[in-house]
C-alpha atoms as a PDB file:
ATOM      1  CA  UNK A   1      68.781 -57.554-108.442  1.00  0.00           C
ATOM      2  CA  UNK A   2      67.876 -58.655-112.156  1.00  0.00           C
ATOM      3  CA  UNK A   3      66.494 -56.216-114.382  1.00  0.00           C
ATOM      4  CA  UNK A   4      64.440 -56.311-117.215  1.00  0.00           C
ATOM      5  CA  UNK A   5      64.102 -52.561-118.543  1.00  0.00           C
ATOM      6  CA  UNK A   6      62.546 -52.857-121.505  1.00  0.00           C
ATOM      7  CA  UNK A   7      61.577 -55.701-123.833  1.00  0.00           C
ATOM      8  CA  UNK A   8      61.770 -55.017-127.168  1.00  0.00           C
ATOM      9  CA  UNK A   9      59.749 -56.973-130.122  1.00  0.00           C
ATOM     10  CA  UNK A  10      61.177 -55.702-133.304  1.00  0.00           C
ATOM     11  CA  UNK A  11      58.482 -55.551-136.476  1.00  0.00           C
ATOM     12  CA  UNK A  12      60.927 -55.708-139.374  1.00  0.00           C
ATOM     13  CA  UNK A  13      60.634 -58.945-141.321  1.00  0.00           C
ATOM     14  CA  UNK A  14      62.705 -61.764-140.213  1.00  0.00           C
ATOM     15  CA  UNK A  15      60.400 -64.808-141.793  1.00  0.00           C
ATOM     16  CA  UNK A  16      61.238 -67.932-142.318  1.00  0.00           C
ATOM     17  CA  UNK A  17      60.343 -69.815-145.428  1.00  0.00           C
ATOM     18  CA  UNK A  18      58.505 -73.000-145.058  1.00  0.00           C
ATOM     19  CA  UNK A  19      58.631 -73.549-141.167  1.00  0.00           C
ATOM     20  CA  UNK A  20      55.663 -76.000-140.154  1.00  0.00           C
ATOM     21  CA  UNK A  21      54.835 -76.429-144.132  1.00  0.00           C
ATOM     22  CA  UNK A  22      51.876 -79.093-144.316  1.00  0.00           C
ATOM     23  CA  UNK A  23      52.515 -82.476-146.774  1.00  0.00           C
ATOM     24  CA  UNK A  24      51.454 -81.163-149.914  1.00  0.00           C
ATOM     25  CA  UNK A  25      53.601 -78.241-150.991  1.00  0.00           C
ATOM     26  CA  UNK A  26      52.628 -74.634-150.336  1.00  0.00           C
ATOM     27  CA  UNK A  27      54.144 -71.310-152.304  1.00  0.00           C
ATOM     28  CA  UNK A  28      55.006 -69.389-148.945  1.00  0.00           C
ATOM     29  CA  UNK A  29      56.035 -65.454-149.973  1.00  0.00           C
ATOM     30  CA  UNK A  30      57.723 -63.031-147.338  1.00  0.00           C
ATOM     31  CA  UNK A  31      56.008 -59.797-146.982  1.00  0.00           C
ATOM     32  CA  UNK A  32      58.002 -56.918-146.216  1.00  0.00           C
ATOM     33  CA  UNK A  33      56.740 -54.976-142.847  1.00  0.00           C
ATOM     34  CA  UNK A  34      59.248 -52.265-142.896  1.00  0.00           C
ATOM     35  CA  UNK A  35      55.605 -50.082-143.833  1.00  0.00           C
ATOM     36  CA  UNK A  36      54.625 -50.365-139.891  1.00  0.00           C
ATOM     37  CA  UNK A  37      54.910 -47.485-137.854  1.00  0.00           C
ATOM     38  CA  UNK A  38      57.476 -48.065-135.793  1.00  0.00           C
ATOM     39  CA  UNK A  39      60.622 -50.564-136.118  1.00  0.00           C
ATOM     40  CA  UNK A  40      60.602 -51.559-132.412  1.00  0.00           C
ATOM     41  CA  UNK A  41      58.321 -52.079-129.947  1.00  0.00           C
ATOM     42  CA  UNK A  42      58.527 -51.880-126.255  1.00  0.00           C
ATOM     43  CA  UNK A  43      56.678 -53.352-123.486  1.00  0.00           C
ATOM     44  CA  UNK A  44      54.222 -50.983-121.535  1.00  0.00           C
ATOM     45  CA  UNK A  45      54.293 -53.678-118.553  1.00  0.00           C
ATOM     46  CA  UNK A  46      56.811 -56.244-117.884  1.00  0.00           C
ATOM     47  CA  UNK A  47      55.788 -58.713-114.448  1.00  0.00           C
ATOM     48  CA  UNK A  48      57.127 -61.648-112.942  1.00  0.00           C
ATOM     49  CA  UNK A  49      55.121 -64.683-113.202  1.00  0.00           C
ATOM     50  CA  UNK A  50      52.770 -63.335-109.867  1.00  0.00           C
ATOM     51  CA  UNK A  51      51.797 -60.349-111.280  1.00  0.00           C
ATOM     52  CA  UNK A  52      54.287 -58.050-109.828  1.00  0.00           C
ATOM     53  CA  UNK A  53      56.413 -55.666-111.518  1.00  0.00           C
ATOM     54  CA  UNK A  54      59.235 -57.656-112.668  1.00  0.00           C
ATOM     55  CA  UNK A  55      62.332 -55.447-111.584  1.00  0.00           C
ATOM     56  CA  UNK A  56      60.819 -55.681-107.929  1.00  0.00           C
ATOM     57  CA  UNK A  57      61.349 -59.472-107.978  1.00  0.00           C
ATOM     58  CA  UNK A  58      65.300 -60.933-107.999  1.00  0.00           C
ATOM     59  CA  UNK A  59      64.021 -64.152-107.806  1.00  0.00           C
ATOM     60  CA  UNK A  60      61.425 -64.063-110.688  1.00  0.00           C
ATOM     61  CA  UNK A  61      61.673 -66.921-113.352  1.00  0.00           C
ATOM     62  CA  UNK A  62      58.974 -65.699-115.888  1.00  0.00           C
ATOM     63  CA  UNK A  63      58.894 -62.086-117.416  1.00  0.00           C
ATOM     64  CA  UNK A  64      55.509 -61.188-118.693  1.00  0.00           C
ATOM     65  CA  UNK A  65      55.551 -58.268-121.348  1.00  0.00           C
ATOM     66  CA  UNK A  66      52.205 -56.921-122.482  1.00  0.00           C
ATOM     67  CA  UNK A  67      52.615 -54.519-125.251  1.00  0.00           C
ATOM     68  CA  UNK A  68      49.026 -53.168-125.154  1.00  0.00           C
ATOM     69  CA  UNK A  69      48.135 -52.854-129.783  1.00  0.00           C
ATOM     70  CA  UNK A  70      50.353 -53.316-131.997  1.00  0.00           C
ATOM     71  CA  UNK A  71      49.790 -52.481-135.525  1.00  0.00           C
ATOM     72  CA  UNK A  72      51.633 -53.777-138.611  1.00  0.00           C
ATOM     73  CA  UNK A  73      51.130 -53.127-142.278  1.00  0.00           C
ATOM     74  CA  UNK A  74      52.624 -55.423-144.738  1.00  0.00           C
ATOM     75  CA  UNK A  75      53.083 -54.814-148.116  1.00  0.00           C
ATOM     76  CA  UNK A  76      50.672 -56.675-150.276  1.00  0.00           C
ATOM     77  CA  UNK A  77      50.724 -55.039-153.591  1.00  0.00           C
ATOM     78  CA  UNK A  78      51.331 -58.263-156.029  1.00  0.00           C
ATOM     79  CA  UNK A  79      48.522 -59.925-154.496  1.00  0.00           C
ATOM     80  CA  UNK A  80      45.806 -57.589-154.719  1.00  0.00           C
ATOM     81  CA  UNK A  81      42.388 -59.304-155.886  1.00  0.00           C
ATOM     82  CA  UNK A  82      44.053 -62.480-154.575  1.00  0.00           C
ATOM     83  CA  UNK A  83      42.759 -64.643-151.982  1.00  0.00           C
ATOM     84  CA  UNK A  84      45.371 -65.730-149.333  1.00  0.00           C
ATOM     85  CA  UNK A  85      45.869 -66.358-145.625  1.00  0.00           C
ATOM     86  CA  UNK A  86      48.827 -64.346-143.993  1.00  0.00           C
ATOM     87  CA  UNK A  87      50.361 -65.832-140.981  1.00  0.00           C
ATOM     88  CA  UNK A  88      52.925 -64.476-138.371  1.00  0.00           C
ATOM     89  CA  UNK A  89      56.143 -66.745-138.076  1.00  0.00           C
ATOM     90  CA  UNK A  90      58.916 -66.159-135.593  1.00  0.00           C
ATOM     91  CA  UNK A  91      62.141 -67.522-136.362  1.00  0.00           C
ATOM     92  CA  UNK A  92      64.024 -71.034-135.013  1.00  0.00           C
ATOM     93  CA  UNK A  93      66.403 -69.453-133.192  1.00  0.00           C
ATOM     94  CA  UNK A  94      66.179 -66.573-130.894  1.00  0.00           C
ATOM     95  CA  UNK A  95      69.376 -65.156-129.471  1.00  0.00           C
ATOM     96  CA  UNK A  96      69.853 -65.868-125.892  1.00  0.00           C
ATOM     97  CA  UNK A  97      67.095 -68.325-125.939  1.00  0.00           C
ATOM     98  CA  UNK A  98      68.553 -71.774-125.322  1.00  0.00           C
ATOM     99  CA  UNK A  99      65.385 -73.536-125.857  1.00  0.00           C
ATOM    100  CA  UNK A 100      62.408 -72.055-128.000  1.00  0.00           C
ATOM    101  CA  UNK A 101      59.596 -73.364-125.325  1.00  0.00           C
ATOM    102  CA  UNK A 102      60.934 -70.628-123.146  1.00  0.00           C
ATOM    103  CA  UNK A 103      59.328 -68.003-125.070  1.00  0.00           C
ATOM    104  CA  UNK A 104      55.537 -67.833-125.980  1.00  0.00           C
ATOM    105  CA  UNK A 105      53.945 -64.962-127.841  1.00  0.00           C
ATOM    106  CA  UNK A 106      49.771 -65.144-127.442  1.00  0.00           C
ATOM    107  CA  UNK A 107      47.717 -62.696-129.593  1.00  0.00           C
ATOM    108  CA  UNK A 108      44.308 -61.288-129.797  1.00  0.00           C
ATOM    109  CA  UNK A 109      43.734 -60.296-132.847  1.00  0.00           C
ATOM    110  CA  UNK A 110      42.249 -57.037-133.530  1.00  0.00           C
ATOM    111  CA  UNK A 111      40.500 -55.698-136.554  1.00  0.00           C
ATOM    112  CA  UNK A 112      40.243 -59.145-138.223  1.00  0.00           C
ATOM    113  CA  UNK A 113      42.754 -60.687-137.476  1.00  0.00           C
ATOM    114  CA  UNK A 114      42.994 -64.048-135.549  1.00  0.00           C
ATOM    115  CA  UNK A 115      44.110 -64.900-132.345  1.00  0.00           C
ATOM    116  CA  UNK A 116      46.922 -67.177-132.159  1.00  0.00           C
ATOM    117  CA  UNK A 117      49.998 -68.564-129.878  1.00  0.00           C
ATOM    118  CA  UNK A 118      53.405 -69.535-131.241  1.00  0.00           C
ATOM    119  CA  UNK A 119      56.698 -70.474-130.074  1.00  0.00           C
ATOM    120  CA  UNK A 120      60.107 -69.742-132.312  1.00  0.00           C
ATOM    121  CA  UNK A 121      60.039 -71.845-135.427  1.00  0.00           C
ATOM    122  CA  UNK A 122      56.312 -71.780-135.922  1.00  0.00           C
ATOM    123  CA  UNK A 123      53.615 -70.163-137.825  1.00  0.00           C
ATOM    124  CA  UNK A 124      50.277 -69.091-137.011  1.00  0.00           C
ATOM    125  CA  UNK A 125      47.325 -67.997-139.127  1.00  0.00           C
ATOM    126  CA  UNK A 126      47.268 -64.201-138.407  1.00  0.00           C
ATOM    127  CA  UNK A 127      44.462 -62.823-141.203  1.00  0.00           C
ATOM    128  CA  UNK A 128      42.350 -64.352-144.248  1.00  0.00           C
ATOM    129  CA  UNK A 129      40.935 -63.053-146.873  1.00  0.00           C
ATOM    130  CA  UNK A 130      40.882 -61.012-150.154  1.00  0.00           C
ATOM    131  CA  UNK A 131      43.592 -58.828-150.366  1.00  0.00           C
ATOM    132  CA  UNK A 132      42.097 -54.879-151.200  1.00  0.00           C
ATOM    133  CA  UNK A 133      45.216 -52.756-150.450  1.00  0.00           C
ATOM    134  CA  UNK A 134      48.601 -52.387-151.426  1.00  0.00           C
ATOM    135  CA  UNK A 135      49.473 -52.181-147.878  1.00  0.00           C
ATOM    136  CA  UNK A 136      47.143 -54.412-145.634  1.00  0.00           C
ATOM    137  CA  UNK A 137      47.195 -53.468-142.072  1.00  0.00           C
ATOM    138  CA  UNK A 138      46.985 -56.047-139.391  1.00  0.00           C
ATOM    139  CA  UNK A 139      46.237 -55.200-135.517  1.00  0.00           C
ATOM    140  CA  UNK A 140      46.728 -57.151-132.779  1.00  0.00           C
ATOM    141  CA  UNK A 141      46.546 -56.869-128.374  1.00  0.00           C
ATOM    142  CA  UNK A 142      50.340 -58.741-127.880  1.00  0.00           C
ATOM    143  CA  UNK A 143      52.025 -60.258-125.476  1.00  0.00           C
ATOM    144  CA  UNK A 144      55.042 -62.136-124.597  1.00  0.00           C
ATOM    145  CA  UNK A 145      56.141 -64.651-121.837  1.00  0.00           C
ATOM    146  CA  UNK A 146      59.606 -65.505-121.497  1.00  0.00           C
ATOM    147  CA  UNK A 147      61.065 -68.102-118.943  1.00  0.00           C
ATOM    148  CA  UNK A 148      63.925 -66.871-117.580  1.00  0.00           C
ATOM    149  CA  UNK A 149      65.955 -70.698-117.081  1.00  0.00           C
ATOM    150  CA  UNK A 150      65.764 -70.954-120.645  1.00  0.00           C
ATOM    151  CA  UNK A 151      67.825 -67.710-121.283  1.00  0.00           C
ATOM    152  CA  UNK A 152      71.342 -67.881-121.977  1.00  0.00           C
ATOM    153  CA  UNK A 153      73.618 -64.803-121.257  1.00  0.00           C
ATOM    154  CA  UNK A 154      71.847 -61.939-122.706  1.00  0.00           C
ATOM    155  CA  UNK A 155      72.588 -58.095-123.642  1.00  0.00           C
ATOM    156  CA  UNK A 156      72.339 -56.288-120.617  1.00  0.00           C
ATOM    157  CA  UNK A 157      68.706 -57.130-119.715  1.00  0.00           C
ATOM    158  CA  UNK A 158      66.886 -56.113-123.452  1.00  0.00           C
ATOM    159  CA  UNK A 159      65.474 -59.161-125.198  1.00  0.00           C
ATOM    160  CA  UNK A 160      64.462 -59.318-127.996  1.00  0.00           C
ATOM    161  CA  UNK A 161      62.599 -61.484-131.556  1.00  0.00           C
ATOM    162  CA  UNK A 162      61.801 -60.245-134.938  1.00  0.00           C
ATOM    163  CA  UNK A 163      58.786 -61.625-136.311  1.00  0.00           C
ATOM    164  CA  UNK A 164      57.940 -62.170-139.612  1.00  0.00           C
ATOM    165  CA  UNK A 165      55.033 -62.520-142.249  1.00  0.00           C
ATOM    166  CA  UNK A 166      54.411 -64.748-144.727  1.00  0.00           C
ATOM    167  CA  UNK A 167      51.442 -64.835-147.047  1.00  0.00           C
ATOM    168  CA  UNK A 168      50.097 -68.105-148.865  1.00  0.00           C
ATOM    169  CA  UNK A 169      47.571 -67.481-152.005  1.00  0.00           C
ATOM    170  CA  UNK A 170      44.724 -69.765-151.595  1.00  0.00           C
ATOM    171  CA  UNK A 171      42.243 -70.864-153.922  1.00  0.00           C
END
C-alpha cells in the first residue's frame, strides 16, 4: 500500500526572480519569510481524489492536502509608506515532480489577502496595498493537489515545495 504520511509545504523563501514578468520591465524584490511562525507546514488532511483518506486507497492517483490557515509574515521594512503588490511564487522545478501541472496549490485568502491558484514557475497576486509594518503578515486557508503519475521517485512518501514572495512597488 502507498503512503502519504505527511505533506509538508515549507514557508522559507525559495522565490524566483522574474517568473511570468509582463512586457514592460518590473523591479521584482524577494522578501524574506523566515519571520513566520513555523518553517514547515504539515497537512491536517491528506485524501485521494474521492474524498477518502489517502493511505486507505493503494490505487489513488491524486493526493489532496488541506492545511486548514496558514500564516506568513514577510519582512517589509524598506518598503514601508510604499505602495506595492506582493505575490506568492513557487519555483520551476519541484523535486520529484516530473511535470509542474501535477501539482496545484489553490488559496483563499484570509485577512486581505487574495485568492489565487498557481502551478510551479508561476506567480500569483497574494496582497495589495500600502505597506504599514516592518513585518506584514499575510493569511491564507491552503491547499494542495498533487497527481501522483506526475511524481518521480520520491523520499519515502514526504513531498514537499518551498514557496516564495516577491514584492513589486507600484505607483
Amino acid at each position: 500500500m502507498r503512503a502519504l504520511p505527511c505533506v509538508l509545504l515549507a514557508c522559507a523563501l525559495a522565490g524566483i526572480s522574474g517568473l511570468g514578468a509582463p512586457a514592460r520591465a518590473q523591479a521584482w524584490h524577494r522578501l524574506d519569510s523566515a519571520a513566520s511562525a513555523r518553517p514547515q507546514v504539515a497537512a491536517l488532511q491528506v485524501t485521494d481524489e474521492t474524498g477518502q483518506p489517502f493511505g486507505q486507497n493503494p490505487f489513488a492517483q491524486q493526493a489532496r492536502a488541506r492545511f486548514g490557515r496558514v500564516e506568513y509574515r514577510v519582512v517589509t521594512a524598506p518598503y514601508l509608506r510604499r505602495r506595492a503588490r506582493i505575490d506568492l511564487v513557487l519555483p520551476p522545478t519541484v523535486a520529484g515532480l516530473l511535470r509542474p501541472q501535477g501539482l496545484v496549490f489553490e488559496w483563499r485568502g484570509l485577512d486581505g489577502a487574495q485568492d489565487g491558484r498557481l502551478t510551479p514557475g508561476q506567480r500569483q497576486p497574494l496582497w495589495t496595498g500600502v505597506i504599514t509594518q516592518a513585518v506584514t503578515p499575510l493569511a491564507i486557508e491552503l491547499e494542495m493537489r498533487l497527481d501522483l503519475g506526475a511524481m518521480g521517485p520520491w523520499n519515502g512518501g514526504h513531498f514537499g515545495v518551498e514557496p516564495g514572495f516577491e514584492l513589486v512597488l507600484l505607483p
